[in-house]
Protein backbone atom coordinates (compact mmCIF):
# COMPACT_ATOMS: atom_id res chain seq x y z
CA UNK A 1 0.00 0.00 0.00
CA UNK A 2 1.17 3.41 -1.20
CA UNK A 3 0.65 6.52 1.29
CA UNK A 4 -2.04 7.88 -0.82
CA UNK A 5 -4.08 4.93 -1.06
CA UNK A 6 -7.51 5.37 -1.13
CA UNK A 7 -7.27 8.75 -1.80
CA UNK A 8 -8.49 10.69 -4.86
CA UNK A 9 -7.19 13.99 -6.46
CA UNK A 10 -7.88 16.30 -9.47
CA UNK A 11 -5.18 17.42 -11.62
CA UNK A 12 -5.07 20.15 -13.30
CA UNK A 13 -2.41 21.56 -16.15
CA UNK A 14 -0.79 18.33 -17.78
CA UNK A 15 -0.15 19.33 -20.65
CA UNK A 16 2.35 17.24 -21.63
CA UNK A 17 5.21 14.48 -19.94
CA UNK A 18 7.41 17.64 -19.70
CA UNK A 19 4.70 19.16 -17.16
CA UNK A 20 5.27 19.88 -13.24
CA UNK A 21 1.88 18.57 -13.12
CA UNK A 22 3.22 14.88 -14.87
CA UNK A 23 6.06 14.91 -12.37
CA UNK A 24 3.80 15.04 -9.73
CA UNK A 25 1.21 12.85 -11.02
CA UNK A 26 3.91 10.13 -11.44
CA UNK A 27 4.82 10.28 -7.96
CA UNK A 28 1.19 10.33 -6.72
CA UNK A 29 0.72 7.45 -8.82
CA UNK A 30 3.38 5.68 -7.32
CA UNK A 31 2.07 5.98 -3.80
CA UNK A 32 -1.57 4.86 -4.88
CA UNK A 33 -3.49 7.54 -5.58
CA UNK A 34 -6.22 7.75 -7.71
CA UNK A 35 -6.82 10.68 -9.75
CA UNK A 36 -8.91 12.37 -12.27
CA UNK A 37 -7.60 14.76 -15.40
CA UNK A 38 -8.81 18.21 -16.98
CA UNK A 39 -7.00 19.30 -20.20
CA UNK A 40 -7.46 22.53 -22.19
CA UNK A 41 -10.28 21.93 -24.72
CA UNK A 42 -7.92 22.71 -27.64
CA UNK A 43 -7.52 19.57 -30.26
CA UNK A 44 -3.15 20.14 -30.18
CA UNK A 45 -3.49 19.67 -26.04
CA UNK A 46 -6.58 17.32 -26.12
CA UNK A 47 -4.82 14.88 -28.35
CA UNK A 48 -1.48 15.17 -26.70
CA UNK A 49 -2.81 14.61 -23.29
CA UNK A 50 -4.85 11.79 -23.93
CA UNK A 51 -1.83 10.36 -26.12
CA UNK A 52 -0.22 10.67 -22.55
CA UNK A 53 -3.19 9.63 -20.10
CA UNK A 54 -4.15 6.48 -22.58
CA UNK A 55 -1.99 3.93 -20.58
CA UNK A 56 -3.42 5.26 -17.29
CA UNK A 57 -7.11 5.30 -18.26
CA UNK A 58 -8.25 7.54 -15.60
CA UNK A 59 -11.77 7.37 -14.68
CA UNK A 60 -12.33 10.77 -15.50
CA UNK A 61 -10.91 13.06 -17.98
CA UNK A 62 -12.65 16.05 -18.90
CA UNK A 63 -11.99 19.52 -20.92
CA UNK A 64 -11.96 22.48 -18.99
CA UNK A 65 -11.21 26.01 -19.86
CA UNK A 66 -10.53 27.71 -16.45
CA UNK A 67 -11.33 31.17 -17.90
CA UNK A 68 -15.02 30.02 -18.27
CA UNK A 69 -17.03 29.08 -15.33
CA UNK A 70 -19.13 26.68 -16.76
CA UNK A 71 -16.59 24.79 -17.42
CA UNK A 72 -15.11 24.43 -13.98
CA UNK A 73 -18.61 24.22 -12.84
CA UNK A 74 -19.46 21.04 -15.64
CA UNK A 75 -15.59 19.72 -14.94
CA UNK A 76 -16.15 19.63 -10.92
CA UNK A 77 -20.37 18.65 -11.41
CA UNK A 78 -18.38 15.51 -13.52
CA UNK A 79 -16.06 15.00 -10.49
CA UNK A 80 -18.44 14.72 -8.14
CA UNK A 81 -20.88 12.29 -9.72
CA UNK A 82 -17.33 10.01 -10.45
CA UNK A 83 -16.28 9.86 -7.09
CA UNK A 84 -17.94 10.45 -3.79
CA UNK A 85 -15.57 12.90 -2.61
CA UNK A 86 -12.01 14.32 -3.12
CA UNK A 87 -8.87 14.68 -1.42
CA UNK A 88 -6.59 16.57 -3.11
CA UNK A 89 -6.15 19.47 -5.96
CA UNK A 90 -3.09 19.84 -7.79
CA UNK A 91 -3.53 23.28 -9.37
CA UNK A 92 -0.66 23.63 -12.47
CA UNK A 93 -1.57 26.74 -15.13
CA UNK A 94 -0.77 29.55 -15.92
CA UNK A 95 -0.84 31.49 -18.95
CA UNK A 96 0.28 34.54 -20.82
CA UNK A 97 0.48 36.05 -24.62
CA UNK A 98 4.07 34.92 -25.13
CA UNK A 99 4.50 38.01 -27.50
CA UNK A 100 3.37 40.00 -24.04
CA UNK A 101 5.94 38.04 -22.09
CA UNK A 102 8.70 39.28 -24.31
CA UNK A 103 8.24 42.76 -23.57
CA UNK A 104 9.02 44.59 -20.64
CA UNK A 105 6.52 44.67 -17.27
CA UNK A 106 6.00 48.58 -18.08
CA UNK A 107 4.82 47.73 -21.67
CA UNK A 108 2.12 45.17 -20.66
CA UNK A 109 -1.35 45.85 -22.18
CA UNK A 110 -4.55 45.67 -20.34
CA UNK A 111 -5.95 43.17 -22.39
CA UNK A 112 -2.50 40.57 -21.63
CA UNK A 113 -2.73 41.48 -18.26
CA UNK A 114 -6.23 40.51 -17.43
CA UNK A 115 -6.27 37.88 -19.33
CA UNK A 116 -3.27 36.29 -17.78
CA UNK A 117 -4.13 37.34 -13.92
CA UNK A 118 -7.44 34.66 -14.96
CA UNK A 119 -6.22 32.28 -16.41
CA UNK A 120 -3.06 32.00 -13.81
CA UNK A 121 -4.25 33.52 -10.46
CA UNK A 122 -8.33 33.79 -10.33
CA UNK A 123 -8.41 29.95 -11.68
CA UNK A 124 -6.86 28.84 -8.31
CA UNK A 125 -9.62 31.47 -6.52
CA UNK A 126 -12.03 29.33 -8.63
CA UNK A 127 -11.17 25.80 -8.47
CA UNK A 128 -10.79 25.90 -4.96
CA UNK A 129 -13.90 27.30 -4.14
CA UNK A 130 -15.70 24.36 -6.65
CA UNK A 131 -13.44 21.51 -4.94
CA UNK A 132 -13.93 22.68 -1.33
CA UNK A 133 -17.65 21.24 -0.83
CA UNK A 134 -15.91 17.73 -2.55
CA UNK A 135 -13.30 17.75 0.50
CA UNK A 136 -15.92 16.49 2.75
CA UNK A 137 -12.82 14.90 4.98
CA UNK A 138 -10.50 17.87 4.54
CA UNK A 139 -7.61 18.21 1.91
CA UNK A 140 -4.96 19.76 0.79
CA UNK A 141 -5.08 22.27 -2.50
CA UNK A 142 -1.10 22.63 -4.33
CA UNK A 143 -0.69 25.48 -7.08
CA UNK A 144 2.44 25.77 -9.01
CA UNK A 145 4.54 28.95 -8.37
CA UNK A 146 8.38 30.44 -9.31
CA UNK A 147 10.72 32.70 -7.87
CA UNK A 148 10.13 35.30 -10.12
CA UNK A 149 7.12 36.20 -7.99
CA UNK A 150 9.38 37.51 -5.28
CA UNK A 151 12.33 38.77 -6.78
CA UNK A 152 12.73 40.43 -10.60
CA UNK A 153 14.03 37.67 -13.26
CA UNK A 154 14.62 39.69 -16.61
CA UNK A 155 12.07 37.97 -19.06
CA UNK A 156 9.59 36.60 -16.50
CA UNK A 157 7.69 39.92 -16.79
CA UNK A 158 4.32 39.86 -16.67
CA UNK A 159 4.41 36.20 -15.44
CA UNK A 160 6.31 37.15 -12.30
CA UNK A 161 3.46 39.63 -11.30
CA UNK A 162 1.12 36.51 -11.99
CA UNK A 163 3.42 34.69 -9.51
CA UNK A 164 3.39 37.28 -7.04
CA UNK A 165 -0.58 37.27 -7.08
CA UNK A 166 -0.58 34.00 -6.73
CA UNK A 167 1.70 32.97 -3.84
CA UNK A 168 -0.85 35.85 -2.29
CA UNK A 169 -4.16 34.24 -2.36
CA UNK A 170 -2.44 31.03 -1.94
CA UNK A 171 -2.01 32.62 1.99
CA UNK A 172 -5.65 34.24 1.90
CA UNK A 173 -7.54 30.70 0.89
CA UNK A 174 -5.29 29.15 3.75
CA UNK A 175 -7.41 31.05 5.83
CA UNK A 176 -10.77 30.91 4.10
CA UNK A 177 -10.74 27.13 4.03
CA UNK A 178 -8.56 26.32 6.70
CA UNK A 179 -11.53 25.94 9.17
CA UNK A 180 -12.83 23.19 6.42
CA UNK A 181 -9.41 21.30 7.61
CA UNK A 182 -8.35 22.52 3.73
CA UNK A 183 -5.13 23.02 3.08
CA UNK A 184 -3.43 25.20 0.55
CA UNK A 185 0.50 25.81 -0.39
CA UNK A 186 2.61 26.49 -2.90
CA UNK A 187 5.78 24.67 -4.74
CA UNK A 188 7.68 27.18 -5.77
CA UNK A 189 9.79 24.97 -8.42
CA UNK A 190 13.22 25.44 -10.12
CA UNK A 191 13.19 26.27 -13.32
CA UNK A 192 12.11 23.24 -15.62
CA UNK A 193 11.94 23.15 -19.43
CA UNK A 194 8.04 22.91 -19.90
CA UNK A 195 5.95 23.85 -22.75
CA UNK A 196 5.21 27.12 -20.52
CA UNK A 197 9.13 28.06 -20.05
CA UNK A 198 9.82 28.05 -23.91
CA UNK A 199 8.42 31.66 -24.16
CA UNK A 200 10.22 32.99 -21.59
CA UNK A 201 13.10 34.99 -23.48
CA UNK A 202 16.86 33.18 -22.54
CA UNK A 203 15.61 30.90 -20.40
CA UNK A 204 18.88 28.54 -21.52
CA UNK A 205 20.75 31.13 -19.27
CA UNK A 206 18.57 31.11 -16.77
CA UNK A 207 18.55 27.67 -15.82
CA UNK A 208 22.36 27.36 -16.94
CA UNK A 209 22.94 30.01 -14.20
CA UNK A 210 20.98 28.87 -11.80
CA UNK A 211 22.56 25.41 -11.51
CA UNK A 212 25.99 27.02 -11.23
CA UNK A 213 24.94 29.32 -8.17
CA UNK A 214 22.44 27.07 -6.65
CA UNK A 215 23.67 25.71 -3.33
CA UNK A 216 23.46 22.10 -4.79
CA UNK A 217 24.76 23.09 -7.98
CA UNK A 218 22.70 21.58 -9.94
CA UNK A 219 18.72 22.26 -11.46
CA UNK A 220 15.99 20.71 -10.04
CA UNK A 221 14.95 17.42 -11.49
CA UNK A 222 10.97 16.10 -11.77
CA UNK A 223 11.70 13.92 -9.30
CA UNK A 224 12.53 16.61 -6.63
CA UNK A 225 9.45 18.32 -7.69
CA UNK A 226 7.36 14.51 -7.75
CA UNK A 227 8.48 13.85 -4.07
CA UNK A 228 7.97 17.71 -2.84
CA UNK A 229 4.42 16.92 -4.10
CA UNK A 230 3.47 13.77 -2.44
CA UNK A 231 4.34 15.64 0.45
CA UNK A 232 2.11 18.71 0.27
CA UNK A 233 -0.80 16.95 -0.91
CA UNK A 234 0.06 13.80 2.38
CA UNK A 235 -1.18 13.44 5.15
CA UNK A 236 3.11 13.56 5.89
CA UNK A 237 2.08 17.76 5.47
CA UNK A 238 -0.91 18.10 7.71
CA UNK A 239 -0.02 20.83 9.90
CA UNK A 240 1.96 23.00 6.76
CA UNK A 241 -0.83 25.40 5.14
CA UNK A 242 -0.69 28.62 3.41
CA UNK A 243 3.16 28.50 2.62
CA UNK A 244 5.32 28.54 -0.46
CA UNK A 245 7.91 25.84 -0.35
CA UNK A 246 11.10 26.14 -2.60
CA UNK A 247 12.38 23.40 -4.63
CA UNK A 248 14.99 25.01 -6.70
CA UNK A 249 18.13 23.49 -4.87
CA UNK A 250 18.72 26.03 -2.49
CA UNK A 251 18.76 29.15 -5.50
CA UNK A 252 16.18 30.95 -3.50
CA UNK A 253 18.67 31.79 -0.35
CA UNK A 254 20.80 33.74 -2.67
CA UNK A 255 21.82 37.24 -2.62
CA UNK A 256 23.86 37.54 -5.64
C-alpha cells in the first residue's frame, strides 16, 4: 500500500510528460493515488494529453477552460458524480500572450494582463472554491509557483506579477478554508523546461545560471518536484498550510 491509497485527487495543467503537473502525477501514482484529469479543450493539447493519459485510463478526464465558469462548474459537477468525494487538488496553469511576455513589465497591455491574472491567479480562486464542498474529509489544494514572484528575473515579466498574485491568495484561501481542515501551499519549483518556459526569453541562461549558483549546484529534477508533491498533498504535510515551499536546490537563499 502506497501513502495515498484510497485517496483521490484532481489534476489540473498536464499538458504534456514535460509538465510539473506529470512529475507530480507520477509520484502520486506511485504511492496509490487515484486521480482524475482536466486538459485545455484545444484539439493540439486534447490529443497530446490523452496520447499521454491512454496507458493510465483515468476514470475521469474532462476539458476544462478555467477562464469560463461553466466549465469548472461542468468539470467539478463531472467529479463529483465520479467519485464520492475528493482529497486533493493539484492546481498547475498559468498562462500569458508569449508576444506579451517578451516585452518589458511597463509595456504590458490591459488586455494581456487581465487575461493572464485569470487564467493563472483567479483559476486557483475558482477551483478551490468548486473543490472545497468535494473535501468532505478535509484536503490539501497545491498550485504551481516560481521565484520570479518575489524577486525580478529579466524575461519573466508579466508572469512574475502573476506569480506574485498567486503565492498571495495562496495565503488568503489558507485562511478561508482552513476551518474546512483545507489546506493550501505552494511549490515554488526550479526552473524546468516545460511547454510554458519556452516563451520565456533566454531561459537557456537562466537555468544554466541557476545550476551554477544554486547551493546544490545543480537544477531541479521532476523527481525533486514529484516527491515535494506527495508531500504537500500527504497526510506527511498536515499541519503545513498557506506556505510557499522552494524546490529550486537552495537558488532561492541567494543574494547575488
Amino acid at each position: 500500500m502506497g501513502r495515498f491509497t484510497g485517496k483521490t485527487g484532481l489534476v489540473m495543467g498536464v499538458a504534456s510528460d514535460h509538465s510539473i503537473a506529470w512529475a507530480i502525477s507520477q509520484a502520486l501514482l506511485a504511492e496509490d493515488a487515484r486521480l482524475a484529469f482536466t486538459y485545455l479543450p484545444f484539439q493540439s493539447n486534447e490529443r497530446r494529453v490523452r496520447q499521454l493519459l491512454e496507458p493510465l485510463a483515468p476514470d475521469m478526464l474532462v476539458p476544462c477552460d478555467v477562464r469560463k465558469d461553466d466549465d469548472i462548474a461542468q468539470a467539478f459537477a463531472t467529479l463529483g458524480q465520479t467519485y464520492d468525494r475528493i482529497d486533493f487538488l493539484l492546481h498547475s496553469i498559468a498562462f500569458a500572450p508569449p508576444d506579451e511576455l517578451k516585452k518589458p513589465y511597463v509595456e504590458t497591455s490591459r488586455a494581456a494582463w487581465h487575461l493572464a491574472m485569470d487564467a493563472s491567479v483567479y483559476s486557483l480562486v475558482a477551483t478551490s472554491r468548486a473543490a472545497a464542498p468535494l473535501m468532505t474529509q478535509g484536503g490539501a489544494i497545491l498550485t504551481i509557483s516560481y521565484f520570479g514572484g518575489e524577486k525580478v528575473i529579466p524575461g519573466y515579466n508579466l508572469m512574475g506579477v502573476c506569480k506574485a498574485a498567486l503565492e498571495h491568495s495562496v495565503r488568503y484561501l489558507a485562511w478561508d478554508l482552513g476551518r474546512q481542515a483545507i489546506r493550501v501551499n505552494a511549490l515554488s519549483a526550479g526552473p524546468m523546461r516545460t511547454i510554458s518556459s519556452a516563451g520565456i526569453t533566454g531561459f537557456d541562461e537562466l537555468r544554466d545560471y541557476a545550476a551554477h549558483k544554486a547551493p546544490l549546484r545543480r537544477n531541479v529534477e521532476p523527481e525533486d518536484l514529484g516527491r515535494a508533491g506527495v508531500y504537500l498533498l500527504g497526510d506527511d504535510a498536515s499541519g503545513v498550510t498557506g506556505e510557499i515551499v522552494h524546490v529550486d536546490c537552495g537558488f532561492n537563499v541567494l543574494g547575488l
